[in-house]
Protein backbone atom coordinates (compact mmCIF):
# COMPACT_ATOMS: atom_id res chain seq x y z
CA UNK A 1 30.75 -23.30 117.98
CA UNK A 2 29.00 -25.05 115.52
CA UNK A 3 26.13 -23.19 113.11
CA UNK A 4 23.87 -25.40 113.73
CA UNK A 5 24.10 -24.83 117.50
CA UNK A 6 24.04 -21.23 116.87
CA UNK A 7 20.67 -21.92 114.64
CA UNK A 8 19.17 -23.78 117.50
CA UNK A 9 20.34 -20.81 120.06
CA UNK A 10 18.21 -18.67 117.23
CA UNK A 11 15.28 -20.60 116.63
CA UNK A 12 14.52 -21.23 120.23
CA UNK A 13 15.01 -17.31 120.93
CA UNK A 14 13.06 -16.65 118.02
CA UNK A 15 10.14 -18.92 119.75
CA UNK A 16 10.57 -17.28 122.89
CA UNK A 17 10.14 -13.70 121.64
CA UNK A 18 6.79 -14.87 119.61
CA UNK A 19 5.54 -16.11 122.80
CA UNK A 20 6.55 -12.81 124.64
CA UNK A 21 4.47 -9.86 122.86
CA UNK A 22 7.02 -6.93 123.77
CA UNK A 23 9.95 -8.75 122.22
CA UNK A 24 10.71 -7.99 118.63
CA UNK A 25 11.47 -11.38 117.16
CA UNK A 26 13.74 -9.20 114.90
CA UNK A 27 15.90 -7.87 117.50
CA UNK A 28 18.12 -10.48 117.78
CA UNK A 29 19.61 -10.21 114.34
């Protein structure tokens, strides 16, 4: 598993959980 694959898996999370208003964008770290 490759970090930047991992940093993809993140960002797009991350995007998600902006998008989504009762997701903490910080809860995934």
């Amino acid at each position: 598993f490759s970090s930047l694959q991992i940093f993809g898996v993140w960002l797009a999370r991350r995007y998600r959980n902006t998008k989504d208003p009762r997701s903490n964008p910080g809860a995934f770290l």
